[in-house]
PDB file of N, CA and C in Angstrom:
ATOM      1  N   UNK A   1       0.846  -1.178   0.000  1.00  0.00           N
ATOM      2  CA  UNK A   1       0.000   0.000   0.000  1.00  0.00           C
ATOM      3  C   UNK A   1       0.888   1.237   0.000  1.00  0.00           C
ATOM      4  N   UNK A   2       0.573   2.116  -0.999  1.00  0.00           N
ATOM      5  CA  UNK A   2       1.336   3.543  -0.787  1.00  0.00           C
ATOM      6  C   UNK A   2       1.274   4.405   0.091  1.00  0.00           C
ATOM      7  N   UNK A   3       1.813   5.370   0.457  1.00  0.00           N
ATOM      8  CA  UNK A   3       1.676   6.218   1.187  1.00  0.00           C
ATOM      9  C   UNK A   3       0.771   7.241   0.914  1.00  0.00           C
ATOM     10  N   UNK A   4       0.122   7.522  -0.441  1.00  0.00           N
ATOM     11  CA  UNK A   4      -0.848   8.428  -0.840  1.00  0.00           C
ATOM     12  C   UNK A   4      -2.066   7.495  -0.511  1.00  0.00           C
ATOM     13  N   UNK A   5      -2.424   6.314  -0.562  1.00  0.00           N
ATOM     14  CA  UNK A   5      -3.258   6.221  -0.672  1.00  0.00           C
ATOM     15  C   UNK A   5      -3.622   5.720   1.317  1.00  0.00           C
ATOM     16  N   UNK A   6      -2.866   5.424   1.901  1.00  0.00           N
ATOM     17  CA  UNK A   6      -3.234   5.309   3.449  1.00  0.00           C
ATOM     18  C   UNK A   6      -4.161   6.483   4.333  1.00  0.00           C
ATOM     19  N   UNK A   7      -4.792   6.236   5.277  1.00  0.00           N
ATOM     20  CA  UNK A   7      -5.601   7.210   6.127  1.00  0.00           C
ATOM     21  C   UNK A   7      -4.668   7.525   7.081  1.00  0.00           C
ATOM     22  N   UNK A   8      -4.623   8.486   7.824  1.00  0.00           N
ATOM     23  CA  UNK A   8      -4.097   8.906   8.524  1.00  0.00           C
ATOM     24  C   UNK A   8      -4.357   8.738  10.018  1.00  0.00           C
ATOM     25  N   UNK A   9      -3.294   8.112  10.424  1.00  0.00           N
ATOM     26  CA  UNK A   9      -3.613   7.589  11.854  1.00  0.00           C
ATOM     27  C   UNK A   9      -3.810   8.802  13.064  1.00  0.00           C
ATOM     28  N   UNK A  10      -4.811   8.735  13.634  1.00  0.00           N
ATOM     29  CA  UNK A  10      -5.291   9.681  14.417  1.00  0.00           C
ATOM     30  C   UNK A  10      -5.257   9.113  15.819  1.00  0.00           C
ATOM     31  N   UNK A  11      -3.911   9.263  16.715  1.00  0.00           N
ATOM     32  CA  UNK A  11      -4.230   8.289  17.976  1.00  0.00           C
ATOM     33  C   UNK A  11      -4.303   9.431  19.339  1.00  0.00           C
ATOM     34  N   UNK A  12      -5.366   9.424  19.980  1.00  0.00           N
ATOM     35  CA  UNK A  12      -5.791  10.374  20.696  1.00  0.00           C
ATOM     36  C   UNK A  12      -4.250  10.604  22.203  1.00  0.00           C
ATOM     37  N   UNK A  13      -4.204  11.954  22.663  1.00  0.00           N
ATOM     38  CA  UNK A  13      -3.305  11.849  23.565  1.00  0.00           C
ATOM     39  C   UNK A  13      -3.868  10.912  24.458  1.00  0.00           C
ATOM     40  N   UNK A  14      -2.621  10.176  25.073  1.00  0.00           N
ATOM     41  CA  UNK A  14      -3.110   9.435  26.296  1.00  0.00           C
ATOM     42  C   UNK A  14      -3.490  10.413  27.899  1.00  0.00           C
ATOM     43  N   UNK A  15      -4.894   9.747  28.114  1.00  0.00           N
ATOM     44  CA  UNK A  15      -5.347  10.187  29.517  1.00  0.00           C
ATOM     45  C   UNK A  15      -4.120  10.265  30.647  1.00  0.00           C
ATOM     46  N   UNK A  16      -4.486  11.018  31.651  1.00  0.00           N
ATOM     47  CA  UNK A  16      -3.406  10.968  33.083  1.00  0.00           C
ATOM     48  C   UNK A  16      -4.117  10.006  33.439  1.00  0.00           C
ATOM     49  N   UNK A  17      -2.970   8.878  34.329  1.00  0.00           N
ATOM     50  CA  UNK A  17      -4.164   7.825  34.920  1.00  0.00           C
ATOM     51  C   UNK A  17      -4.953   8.391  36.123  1.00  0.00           C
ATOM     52  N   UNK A  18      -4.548   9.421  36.676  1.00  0.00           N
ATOM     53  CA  UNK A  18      -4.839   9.724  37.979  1.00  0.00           C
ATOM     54  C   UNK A  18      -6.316  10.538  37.139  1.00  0.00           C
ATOM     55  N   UNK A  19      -6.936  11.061  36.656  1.00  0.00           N
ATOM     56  CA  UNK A  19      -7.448  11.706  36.090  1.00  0.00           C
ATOM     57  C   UNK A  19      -8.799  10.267  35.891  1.00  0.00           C
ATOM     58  N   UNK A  20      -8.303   9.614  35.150  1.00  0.00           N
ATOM     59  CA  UNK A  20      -8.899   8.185  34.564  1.00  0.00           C
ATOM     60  C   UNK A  20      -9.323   7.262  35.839  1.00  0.00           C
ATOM     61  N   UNK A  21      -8.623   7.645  36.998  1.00  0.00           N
ATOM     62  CA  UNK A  21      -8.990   6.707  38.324  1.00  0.00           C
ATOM     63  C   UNK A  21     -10.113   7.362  39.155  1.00  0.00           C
ATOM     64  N   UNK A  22      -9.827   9.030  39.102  1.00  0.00           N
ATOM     65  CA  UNK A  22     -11.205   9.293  39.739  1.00  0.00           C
ATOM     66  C   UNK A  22     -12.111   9.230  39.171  1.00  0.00           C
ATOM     67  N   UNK A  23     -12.236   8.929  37.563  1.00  0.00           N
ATOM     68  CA  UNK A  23     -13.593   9.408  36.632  1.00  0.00           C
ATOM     69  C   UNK A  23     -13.693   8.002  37.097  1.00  0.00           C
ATOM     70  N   UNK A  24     -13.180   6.524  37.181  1.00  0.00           N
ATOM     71  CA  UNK A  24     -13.801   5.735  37.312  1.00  0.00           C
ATOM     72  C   UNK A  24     -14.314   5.650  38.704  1.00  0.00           C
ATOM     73  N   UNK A  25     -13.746   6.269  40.015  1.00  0.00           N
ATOM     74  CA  UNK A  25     -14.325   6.005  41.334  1.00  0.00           C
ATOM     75  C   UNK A  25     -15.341   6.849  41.239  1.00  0.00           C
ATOM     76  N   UNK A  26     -15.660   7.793  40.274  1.00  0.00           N
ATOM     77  CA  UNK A  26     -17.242   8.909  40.296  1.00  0.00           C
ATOM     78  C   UNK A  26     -17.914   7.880  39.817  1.00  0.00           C
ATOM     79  N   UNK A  27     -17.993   7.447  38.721  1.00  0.00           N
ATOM     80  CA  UNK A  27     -19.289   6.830  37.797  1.00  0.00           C
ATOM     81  C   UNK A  27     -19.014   5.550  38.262  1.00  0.00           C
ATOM     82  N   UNK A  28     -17.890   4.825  38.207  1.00  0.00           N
ATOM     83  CA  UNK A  28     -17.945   3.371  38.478  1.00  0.00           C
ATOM     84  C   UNK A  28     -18.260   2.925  37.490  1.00  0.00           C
ATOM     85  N   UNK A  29     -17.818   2.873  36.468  1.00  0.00           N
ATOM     86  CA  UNK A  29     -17.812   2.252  34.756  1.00  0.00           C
ATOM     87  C   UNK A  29     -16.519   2.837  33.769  1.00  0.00           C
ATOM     88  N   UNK A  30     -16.736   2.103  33.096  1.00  0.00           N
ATOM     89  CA  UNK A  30     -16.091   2.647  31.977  1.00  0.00           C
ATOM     90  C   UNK A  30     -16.404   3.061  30.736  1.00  0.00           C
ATOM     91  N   UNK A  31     -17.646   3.302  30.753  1.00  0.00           N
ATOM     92  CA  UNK A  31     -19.016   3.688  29.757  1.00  0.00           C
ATOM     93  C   UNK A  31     -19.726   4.538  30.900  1.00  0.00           C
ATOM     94  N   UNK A  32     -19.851   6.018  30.739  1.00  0.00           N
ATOM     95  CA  UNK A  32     -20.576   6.783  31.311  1.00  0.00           C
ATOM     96  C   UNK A  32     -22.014   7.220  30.786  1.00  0.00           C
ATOM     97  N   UNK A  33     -23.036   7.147  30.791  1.00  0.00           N
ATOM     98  CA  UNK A  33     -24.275   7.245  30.166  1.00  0.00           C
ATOM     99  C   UNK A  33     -23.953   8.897  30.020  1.00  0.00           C
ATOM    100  N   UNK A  34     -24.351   9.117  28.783  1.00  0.00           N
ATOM    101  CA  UNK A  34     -24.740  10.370  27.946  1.00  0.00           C
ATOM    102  C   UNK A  34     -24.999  11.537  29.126  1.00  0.00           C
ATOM    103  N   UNK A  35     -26.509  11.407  30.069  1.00  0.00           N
ATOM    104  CA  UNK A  35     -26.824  12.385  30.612  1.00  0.00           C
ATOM    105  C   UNK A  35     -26.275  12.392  31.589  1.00  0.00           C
ATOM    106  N   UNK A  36     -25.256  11.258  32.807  1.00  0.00           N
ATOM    107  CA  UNK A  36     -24.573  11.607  33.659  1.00  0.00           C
ATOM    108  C   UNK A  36     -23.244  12.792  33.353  1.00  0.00           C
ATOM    109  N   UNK A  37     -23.037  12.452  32.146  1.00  0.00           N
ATOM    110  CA  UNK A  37     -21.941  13.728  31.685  1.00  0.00           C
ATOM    111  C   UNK A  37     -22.453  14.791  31.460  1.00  0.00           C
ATOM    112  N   UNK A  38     -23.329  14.955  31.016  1.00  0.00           N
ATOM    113  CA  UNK A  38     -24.404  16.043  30.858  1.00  0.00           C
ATOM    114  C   UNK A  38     -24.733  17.179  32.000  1.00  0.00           C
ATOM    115  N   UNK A  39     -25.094  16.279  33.066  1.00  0.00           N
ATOM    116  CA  UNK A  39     -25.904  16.925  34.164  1.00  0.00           C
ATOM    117  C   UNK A  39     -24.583  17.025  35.405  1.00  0.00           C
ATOM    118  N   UNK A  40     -23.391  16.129  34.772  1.00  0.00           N
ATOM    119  CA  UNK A  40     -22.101  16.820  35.993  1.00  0.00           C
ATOM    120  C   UNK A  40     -21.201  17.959  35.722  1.00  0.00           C
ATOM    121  N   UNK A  41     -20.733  17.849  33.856  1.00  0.00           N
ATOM    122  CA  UNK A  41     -19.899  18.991  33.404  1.00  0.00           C
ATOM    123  C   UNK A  41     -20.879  19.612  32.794  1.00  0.00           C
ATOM    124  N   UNK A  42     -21.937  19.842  31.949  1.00  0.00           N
ATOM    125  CA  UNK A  42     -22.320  20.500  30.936  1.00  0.00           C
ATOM    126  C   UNK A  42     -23.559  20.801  31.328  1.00  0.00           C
ATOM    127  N   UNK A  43     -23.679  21.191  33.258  1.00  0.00           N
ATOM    128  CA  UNK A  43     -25.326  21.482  33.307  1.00  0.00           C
ATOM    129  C   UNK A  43     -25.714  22.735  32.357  1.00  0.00           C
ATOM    130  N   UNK A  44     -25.088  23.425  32.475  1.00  0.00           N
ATOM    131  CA  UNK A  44     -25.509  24.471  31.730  1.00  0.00           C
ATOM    132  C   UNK A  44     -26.141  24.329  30.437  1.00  0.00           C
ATOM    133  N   UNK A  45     -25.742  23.299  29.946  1.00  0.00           N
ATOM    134  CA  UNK A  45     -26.438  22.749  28.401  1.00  0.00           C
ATOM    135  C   UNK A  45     -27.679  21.997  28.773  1.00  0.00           C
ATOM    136  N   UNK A  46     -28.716  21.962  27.775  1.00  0.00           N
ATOM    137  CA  UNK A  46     -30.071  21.333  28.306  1.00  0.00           C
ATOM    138  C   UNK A  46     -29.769  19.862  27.272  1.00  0.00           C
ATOM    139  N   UNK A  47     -30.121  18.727  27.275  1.00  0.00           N
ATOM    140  CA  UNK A  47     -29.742  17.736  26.271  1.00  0.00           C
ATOM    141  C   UNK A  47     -29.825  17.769  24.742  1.00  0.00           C
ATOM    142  N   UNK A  48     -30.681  18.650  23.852  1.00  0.00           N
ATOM    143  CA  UNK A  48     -30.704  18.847  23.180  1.00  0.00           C
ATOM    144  C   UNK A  48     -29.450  20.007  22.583  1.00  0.00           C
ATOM    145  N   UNK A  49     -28.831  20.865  23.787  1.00  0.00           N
ATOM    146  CA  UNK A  49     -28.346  21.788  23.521  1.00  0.00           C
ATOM    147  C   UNK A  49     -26.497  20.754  23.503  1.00  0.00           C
ATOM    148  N   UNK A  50     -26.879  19.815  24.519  1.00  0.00           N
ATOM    149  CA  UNK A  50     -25.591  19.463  24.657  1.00  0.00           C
ATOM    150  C   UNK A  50     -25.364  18.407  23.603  1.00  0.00           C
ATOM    151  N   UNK A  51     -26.304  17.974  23.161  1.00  0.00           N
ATOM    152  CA  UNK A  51     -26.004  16.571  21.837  1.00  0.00           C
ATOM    153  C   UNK A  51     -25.369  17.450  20.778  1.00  0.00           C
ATOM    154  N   UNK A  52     -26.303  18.645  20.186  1.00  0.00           N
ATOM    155  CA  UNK A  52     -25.702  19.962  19.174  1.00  0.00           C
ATOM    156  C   UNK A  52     -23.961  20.192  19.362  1.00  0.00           C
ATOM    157  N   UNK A  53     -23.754  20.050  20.861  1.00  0.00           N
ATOM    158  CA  UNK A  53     -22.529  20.879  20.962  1.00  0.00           C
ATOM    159  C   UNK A  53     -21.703  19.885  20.515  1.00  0.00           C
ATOM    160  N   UNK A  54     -22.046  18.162  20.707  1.00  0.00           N
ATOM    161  CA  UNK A  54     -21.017  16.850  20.758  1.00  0.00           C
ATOM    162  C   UNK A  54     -21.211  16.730  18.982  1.00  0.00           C
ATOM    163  N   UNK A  55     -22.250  17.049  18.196  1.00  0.00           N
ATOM    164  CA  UNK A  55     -22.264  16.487  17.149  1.00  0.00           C
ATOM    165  C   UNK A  55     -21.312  17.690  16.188  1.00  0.00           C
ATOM    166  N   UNK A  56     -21.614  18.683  16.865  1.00  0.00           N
ATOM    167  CA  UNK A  56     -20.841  19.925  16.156  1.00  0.00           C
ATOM    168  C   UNK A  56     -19.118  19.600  16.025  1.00  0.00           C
ATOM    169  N   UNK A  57     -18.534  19.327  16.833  1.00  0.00           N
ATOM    170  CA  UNK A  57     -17.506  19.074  17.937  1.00  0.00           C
ATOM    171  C   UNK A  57     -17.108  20.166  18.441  1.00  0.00           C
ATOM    172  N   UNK A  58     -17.812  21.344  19.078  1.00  0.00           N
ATOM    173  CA  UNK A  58     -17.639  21.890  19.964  1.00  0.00           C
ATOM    174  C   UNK A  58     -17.036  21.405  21.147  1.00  0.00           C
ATOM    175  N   UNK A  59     -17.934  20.409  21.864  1.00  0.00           N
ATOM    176  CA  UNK A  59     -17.430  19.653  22.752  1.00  0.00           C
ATOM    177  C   UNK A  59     -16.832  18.247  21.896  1.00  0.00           C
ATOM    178  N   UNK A  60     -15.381  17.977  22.376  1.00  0.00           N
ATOM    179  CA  UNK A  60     -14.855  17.004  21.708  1.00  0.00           C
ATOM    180  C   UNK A  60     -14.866  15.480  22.307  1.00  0.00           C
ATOM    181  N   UNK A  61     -15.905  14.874  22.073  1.00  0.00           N
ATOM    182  CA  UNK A  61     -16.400  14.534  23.095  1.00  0.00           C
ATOM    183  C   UNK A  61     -17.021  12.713  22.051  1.00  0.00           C
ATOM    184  N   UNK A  62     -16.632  12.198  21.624  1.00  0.00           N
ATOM    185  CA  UNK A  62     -17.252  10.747  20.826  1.00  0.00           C
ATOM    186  C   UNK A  62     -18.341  10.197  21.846  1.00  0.00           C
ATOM    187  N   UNK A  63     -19.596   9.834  21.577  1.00  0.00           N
ATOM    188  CA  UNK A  63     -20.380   8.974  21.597  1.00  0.00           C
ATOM    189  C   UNK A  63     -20.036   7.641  21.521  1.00  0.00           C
ATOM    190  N   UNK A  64     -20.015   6.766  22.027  1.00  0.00           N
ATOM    191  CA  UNK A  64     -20.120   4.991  22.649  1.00  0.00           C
ATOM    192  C   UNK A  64     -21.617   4.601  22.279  1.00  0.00           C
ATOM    193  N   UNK A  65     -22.061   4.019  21.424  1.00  0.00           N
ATOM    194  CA  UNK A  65     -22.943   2.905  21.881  1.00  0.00           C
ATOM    195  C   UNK A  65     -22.773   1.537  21.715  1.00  0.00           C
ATOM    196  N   UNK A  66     -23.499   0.802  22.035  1.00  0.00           N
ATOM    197  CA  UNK A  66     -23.573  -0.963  21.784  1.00  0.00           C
ATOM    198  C   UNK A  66     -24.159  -1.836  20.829  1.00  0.00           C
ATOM    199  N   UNK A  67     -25.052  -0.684  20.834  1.00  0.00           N
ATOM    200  CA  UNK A  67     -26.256  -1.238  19.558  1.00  0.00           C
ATOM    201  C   UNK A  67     -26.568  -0.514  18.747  1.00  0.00           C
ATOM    202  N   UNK A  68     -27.484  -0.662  17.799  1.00  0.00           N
ATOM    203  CA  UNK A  68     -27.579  -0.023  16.462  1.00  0.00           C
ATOM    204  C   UNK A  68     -29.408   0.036  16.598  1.00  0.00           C
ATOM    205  N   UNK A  69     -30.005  -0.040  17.542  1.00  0.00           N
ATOM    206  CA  UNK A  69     -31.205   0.730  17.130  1.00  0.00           C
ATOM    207  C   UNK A  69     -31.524   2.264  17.644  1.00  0.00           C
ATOM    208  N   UNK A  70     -32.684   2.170  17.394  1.00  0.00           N
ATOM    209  CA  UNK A  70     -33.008   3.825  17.065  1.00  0.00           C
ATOM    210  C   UNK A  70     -32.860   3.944  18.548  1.00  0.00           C
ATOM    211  N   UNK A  71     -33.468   3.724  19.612  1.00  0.00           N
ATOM    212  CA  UNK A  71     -33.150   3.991  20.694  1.00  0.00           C
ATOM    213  C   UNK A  71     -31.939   3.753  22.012  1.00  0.00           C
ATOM    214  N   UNK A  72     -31.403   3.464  21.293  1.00  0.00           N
ATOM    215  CA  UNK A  72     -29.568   2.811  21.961  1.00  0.00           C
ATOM    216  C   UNK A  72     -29.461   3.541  22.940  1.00  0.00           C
ATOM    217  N   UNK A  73     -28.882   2.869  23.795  1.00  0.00           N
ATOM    218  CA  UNK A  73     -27.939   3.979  24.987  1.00  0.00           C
ATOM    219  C   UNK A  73     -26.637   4.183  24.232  1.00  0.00           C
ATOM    220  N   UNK A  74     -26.964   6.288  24.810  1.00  0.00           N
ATOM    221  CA  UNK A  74     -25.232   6.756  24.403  1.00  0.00           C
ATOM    222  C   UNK A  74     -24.269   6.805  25.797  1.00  0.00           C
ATOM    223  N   UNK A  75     -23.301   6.125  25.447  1.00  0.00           N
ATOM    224  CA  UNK A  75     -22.277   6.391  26.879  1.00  0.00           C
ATOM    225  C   UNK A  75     -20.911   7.493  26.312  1.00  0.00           C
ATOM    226  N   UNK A  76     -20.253   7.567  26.998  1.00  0.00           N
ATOM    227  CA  UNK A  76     -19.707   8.700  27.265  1.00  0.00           C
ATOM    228  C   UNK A  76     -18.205   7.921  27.490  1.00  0.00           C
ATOM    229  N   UNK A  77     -17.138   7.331  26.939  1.00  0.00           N
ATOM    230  CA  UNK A  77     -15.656   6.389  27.554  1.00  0.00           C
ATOM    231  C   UNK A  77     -14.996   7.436  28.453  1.00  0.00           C
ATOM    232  N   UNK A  78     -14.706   6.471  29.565  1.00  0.00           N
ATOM    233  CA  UNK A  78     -14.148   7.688  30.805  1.00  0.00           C
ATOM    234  C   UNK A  78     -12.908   7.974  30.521  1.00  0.00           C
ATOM    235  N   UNK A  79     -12.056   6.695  29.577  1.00  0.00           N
ATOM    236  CA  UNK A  79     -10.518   7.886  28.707  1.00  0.00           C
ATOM    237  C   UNK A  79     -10.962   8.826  28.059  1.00  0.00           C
ATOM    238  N   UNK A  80     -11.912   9.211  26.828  1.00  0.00           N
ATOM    239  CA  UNK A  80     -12.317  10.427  25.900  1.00  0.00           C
ATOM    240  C   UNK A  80     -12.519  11.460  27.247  1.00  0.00           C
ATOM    241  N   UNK A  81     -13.215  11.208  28.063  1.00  0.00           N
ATOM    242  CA  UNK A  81     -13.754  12.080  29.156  1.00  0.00           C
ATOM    243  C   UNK A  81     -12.523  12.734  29.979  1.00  0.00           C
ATOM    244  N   UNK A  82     -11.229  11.445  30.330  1.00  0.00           N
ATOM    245  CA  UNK A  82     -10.324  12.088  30.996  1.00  0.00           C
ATOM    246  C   UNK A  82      -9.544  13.031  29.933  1.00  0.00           C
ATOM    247  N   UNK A  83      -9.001  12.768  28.390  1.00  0.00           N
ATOM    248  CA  UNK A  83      -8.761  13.038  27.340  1.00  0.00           C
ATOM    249  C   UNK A  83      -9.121  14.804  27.118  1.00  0.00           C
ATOM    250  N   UNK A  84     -10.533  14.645  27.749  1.00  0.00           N
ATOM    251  CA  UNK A  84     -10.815  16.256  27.622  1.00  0.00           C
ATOM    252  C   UNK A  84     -10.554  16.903  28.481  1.00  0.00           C
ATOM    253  N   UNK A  85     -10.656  16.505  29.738  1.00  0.00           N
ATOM    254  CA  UNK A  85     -10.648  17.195  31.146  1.00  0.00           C
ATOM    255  C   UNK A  85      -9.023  17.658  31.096  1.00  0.00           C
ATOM    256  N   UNK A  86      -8.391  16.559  30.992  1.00  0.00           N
ATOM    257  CA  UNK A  86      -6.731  16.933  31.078  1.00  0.00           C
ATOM    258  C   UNK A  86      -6.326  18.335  29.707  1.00  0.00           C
ATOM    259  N   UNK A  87      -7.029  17.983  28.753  1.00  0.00           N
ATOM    260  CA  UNK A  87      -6.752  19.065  26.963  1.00  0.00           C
ATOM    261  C   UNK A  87      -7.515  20.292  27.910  1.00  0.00           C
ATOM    262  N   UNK A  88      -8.664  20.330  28.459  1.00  0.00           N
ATOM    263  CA  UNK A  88      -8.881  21.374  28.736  1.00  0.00           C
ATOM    264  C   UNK A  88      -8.385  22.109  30.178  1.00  0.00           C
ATOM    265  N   UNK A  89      -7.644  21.373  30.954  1.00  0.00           N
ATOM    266  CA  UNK A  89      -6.842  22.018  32.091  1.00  0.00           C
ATOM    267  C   UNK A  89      -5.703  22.427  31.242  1.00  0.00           C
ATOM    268  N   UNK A  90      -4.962  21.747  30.596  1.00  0.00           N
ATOM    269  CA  UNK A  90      -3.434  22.102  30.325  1.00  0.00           C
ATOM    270  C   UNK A  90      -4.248  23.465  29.018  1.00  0.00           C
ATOM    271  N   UNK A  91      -4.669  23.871  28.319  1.00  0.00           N
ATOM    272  CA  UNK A  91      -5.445  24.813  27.778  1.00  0.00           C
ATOM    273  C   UNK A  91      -5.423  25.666  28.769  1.00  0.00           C
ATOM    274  N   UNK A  92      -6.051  25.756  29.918  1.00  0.00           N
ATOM    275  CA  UNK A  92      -6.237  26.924  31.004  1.00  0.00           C
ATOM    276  C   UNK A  92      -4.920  27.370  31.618  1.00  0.00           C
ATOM    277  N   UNK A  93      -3.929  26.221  31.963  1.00  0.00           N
ATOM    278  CA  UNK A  93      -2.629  26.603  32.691  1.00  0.00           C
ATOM    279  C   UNK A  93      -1.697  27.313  31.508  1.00  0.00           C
ATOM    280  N   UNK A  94      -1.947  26.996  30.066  1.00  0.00           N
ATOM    281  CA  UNK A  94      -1.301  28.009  29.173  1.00  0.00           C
ATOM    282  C   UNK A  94      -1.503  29.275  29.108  1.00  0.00           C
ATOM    283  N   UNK A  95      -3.201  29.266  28.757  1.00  0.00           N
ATOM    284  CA  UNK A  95      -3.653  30.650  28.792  1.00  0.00           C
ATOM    285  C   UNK A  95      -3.418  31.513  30.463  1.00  0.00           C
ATOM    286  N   UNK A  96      -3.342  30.817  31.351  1.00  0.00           N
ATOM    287  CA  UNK A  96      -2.544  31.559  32.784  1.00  0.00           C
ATOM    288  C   UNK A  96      -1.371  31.615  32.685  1.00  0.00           C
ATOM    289  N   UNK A  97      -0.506  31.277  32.319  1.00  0.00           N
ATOM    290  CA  UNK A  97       0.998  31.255  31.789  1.00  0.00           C
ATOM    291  C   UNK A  97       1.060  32.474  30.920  1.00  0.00           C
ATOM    292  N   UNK A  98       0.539  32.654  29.850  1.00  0.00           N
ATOM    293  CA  UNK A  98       0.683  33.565  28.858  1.00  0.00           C
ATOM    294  C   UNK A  98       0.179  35.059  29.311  1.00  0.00           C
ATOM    295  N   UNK A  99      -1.161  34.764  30.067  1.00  0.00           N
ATOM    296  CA  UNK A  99      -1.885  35.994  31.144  1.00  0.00           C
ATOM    297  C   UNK A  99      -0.719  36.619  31.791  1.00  0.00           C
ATOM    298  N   UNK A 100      -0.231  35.996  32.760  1.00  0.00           N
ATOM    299  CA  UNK A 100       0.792  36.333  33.505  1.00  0.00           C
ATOM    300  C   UNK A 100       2.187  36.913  32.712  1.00  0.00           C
ATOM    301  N   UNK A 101       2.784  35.827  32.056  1.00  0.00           N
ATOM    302  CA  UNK A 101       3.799  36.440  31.443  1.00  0.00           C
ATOM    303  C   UNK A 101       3.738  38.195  30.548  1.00  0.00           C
ATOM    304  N   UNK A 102       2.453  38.200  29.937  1.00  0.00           N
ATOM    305  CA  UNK A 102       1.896  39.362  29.403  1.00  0.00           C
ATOM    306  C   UNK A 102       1.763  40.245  30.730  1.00  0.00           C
ATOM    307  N   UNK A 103       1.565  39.981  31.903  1.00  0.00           N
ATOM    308  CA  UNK A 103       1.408  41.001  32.718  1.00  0.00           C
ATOM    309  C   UNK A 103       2.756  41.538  33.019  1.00  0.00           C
ATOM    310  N   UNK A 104       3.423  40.200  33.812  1.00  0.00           N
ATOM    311  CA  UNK A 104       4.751  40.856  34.360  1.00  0.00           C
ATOM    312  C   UNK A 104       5.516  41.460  33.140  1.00  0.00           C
ATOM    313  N   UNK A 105       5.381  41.384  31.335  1.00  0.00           N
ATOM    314  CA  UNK A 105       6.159  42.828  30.603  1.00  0.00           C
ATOM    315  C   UNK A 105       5.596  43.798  30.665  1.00  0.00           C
ATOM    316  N   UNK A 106       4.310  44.125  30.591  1.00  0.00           N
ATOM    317  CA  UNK A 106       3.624  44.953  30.504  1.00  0.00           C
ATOM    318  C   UNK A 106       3.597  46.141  31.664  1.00  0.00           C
ATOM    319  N   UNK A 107       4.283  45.539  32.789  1.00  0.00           N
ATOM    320  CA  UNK A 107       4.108  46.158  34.184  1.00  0.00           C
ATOM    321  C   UNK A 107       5.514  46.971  34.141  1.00  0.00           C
ATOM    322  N   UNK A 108       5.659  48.637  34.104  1.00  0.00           N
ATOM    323  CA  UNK A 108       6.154  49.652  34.161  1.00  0.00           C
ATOM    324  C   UNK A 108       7.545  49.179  35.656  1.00  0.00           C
ATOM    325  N   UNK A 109       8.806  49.426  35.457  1.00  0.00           N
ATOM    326  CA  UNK A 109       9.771  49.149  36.442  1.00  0.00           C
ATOM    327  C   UNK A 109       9.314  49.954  37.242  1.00  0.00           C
ATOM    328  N   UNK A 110       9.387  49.995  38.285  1.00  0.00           N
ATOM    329  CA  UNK A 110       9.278  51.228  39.715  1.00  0.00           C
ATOM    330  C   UNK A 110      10.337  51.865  40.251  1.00  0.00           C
ATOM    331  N   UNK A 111      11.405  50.736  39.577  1.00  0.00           N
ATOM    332  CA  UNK A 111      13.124  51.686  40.451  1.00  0.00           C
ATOM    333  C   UNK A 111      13.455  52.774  39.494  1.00  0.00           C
TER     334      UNK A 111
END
């Protein structure tokens, strides 16, 4: 197989385990049902508002199910879940890094 014609391997960062150990001592699975994620990080979203945000990929966030009918349970994998939690802390400690660093040049010497 050539190299033009291969897909491109997309392998997600790996979770912190410590991150991955409390999501499993909260839910106690490794498949989180749809609205428990819903109603712990994303109350602010109503379910309709929060499916929009997962299908958009606003929230980056894959859907799990088991089955293929119309009414399936969606779960939520507690790596994708730790996957985000960790992308979106290290996201915040940059943008505080960069906050800060922008402050302390910006701040006039006093001597």
């Amino acid at each position: 197989m050539t190299a033009s014609v291969q897909r491109e391997l997309r392998l997600p960062k790996a979770p912190r385990s410590q991150t991955v150990e409390l999501l499993y001592r909260i839910f106690g699975d490794l498949l989180v049902p749809f609205e428990q994620v819903r109603e712990r990080y994303f109350s602010n979203l109503n379910q309709d508002n929060f499916t929009r945000a997962l299908t958009s990929g606003r929230v980056a966030l894959p859907i799990t199910t088991l089955d293929t009918s119309a009414k399936r349970s969606r779960f939520i994998d507690i790596r994708h879940l730790a996957i985000f939690i960790d992308t979106q802390a290290d996201a915040a400690d940059e943008e505080m890094a960069n906050t800060q660093s922008h402050t302390l040049t910006d701040t006039p010497n006093n001597s």
